[in-house]
N, C-alpha and C. Protein backbone atom coordinates (compact mmCIF):
# COMPACT_ATOMS: atom_id res chain seq x y z
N UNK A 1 0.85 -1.17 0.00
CA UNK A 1 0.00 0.00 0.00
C UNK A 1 0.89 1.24 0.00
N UNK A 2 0.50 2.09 -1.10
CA UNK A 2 1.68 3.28 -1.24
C UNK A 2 0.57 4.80 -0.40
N UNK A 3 1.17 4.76 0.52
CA UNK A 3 0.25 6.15 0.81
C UNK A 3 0.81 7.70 0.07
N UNK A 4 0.23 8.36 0.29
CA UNK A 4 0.33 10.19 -0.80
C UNK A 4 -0.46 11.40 0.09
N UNK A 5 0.14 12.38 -0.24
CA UNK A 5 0.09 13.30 0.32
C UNK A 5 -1.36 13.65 -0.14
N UNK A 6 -2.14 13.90 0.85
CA UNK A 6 -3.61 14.69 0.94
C UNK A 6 -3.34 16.20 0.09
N UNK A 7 -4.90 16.77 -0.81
CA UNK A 7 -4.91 17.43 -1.49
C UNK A 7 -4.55 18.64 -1.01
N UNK A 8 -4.71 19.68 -1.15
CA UNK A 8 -4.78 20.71 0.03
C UNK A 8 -6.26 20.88 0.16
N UNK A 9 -7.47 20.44 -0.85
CA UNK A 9 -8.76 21.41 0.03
C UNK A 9 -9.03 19.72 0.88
N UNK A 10 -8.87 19.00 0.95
CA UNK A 10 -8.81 17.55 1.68
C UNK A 10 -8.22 18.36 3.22
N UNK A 11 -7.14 18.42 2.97
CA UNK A 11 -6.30 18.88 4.53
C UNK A 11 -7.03 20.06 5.13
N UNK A 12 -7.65 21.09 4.13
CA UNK A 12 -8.19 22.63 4.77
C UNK A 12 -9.28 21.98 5.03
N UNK A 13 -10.57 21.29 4.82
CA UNK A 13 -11.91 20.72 5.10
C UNK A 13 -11.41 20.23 6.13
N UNK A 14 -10.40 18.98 6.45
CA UNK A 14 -10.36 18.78 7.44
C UNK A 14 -9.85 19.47 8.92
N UNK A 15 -9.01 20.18 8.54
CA UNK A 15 -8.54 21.08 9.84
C UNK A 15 -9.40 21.91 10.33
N UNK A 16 -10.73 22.47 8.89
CA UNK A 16 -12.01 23.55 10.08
C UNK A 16 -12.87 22.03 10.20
N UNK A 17 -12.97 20.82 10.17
CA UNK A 17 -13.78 19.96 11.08
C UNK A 17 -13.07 19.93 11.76
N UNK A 18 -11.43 20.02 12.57
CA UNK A 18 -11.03 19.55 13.34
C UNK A 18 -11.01 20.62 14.51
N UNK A 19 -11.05 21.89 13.71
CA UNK A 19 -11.43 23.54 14.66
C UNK A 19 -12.36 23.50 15.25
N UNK A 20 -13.70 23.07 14.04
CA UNK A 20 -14.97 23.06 14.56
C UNK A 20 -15.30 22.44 15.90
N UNK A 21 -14.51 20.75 16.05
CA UNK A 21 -14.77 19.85 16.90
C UNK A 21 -13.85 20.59 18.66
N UNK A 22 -12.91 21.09 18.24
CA UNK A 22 -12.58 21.64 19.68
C UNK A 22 -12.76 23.30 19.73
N UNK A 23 -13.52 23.77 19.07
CA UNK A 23 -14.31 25.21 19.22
C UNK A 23 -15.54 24.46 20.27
N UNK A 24 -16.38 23.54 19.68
CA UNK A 24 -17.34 22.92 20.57
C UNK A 24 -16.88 22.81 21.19
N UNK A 25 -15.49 21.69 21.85
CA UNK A 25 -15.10 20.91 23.01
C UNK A 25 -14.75 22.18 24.29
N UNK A 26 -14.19 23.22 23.77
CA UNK A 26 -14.56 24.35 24.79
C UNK A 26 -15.48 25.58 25.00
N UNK A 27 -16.73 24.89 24.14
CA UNK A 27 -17.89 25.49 24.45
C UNK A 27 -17.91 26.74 23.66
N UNK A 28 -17.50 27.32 23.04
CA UNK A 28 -17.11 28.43 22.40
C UNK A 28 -18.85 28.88 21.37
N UNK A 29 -18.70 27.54 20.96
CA UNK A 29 -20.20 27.18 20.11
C UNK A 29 -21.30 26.27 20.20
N UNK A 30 -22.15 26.89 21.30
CA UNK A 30 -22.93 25.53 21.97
C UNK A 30 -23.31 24.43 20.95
N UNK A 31 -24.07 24.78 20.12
CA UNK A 31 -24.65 24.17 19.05
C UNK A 31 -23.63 23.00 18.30
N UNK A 32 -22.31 23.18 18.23
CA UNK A 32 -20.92 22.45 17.92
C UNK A 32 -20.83 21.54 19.18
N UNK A 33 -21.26 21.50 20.46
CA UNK A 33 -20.67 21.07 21.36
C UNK A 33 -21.17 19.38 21.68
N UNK A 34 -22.97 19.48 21.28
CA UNK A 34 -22.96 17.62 20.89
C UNK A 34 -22.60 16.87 20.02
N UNK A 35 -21.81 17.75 19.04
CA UNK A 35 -21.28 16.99 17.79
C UNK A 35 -19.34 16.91 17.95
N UNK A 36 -18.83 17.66 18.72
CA UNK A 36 -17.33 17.74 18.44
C UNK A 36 -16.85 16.35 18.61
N UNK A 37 -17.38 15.34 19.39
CA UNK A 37 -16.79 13.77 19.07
C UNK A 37 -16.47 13.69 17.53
N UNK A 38 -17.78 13.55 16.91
CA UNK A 38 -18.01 12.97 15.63
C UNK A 38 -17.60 14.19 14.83
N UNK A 39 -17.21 15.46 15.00
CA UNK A 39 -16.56 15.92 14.20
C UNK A 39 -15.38 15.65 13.99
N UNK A 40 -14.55 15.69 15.02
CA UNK A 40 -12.75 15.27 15.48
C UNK A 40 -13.02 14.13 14.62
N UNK A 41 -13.84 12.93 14.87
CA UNK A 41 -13.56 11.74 14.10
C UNK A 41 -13.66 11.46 12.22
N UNK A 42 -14.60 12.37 12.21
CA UNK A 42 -14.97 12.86 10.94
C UNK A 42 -13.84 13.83 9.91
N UNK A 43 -13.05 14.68 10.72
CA UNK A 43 -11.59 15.00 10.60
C UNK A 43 -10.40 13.90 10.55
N UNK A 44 -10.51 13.21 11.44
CA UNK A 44 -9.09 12.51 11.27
C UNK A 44 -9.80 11.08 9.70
N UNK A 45 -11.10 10.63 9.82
CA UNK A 45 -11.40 9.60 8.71
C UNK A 45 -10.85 10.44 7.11
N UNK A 46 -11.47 11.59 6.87
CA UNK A 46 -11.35 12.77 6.06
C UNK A 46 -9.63 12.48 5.38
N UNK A 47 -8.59 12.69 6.60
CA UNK A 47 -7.46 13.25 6.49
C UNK A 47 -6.59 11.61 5.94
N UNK A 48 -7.10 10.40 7.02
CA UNK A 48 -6.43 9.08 6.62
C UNK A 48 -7.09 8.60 5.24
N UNK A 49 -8.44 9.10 4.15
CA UNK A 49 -8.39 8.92 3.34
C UNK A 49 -7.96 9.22 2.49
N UNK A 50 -7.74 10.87 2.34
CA UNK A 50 -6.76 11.98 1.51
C UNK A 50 -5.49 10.89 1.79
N UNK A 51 -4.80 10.04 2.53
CA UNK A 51 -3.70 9.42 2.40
C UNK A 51 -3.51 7.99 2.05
N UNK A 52 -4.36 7.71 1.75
CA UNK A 52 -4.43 6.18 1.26
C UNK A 52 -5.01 6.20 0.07
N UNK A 53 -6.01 7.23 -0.60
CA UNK A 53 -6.21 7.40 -1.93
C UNK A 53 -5.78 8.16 -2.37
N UNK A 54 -5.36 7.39 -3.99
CA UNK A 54 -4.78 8.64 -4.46
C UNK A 54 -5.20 9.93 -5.28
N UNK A 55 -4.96 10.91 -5.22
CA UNK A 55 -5.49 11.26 -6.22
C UNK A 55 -6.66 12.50 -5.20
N UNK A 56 -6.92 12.18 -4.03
CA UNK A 56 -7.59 12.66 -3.04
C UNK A 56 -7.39 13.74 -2.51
């Protein structure tokens, strides 16, 4: 398995889900704050696919 560098709008989508998820985690944005689990996770799935596909 050859992994590759994530696109850049792959890496920028994922870093504001990964903002988003700890903007919630310190409350900053109530409405963000029952979702920042599944955002963080939704960030890192995002980022390990940009690296295992190519082309991503």
């Amino acid at each position: 398995m050859n992994l590759s560098a994530p696109t850049m709008p792959v890496f920028l989508i994922a870093g504001a889900l990964f903002v988003l998820a700890l903007l919630g985690h310190l409350a900053v944005i109530p409405l963000v704050t029952m979702y920042q689990f599944w955002l963080a996770i939704a960030a890192f799935v995002l980022l390990a696919l940009g690296n295992l596909l190519k082309g991503m």
